[in-house]
Protein backbone atom coordinates (compact mmCIF):
# COMPACT_ATOMS: atom_id res chain seq x y z
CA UNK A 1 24.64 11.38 -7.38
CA UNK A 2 22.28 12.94 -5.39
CA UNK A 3 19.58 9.93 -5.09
CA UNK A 4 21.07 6.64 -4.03
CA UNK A 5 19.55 3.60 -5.97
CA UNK A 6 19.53 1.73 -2.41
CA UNK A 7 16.79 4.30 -1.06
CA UNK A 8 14.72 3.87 -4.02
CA UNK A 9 14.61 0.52 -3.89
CA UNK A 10 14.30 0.46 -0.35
CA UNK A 11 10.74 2.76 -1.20
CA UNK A 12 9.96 0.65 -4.06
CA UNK A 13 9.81 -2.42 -1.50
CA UNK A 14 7.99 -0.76 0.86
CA UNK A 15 5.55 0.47 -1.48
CA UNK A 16 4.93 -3.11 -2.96
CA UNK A 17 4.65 -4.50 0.63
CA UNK A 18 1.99 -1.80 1.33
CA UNK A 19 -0.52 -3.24 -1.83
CA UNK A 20 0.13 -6.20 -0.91
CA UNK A 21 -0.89 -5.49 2.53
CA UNK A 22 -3.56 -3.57 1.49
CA UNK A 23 -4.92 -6.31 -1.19
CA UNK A 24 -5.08 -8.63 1.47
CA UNK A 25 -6.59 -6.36 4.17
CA UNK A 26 -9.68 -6.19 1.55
CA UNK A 27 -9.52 -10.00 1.06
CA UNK A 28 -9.83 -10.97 4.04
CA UNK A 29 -11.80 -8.19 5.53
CA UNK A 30 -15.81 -7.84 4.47
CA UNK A 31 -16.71 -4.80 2.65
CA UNK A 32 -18.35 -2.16 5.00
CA UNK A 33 -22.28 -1.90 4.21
CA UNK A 34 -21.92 1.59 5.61
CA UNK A 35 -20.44 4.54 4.78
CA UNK A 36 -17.91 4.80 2.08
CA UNK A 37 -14.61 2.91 2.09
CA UNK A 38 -11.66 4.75 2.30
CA UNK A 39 -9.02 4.92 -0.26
CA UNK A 40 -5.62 4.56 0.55
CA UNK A 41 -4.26 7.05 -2.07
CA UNK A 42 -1.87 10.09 -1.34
């Protein structure tokens, strides 16, 4: 057992807390007018 199911969750939580953070970072911020929005992918 090399990868414990605890870490992966533990990731899987943070990832899901990070979109949601995200989705409400562009909900409640305006879209920029200027320049290109940038992605949060990688």
């Amino acid at each position: 057992m090399s990868r414990a199911p605890v870490m992966e969750l533990m990731e899987l939580t943070e990832l899901m807390e990070l979109m949601e953070l995200t989705e409400l970072t562009e909900l409640t911020e305006p879209p920029r007018p200027s320049g290109s929005r940038p992605t949060s992918s990688g």
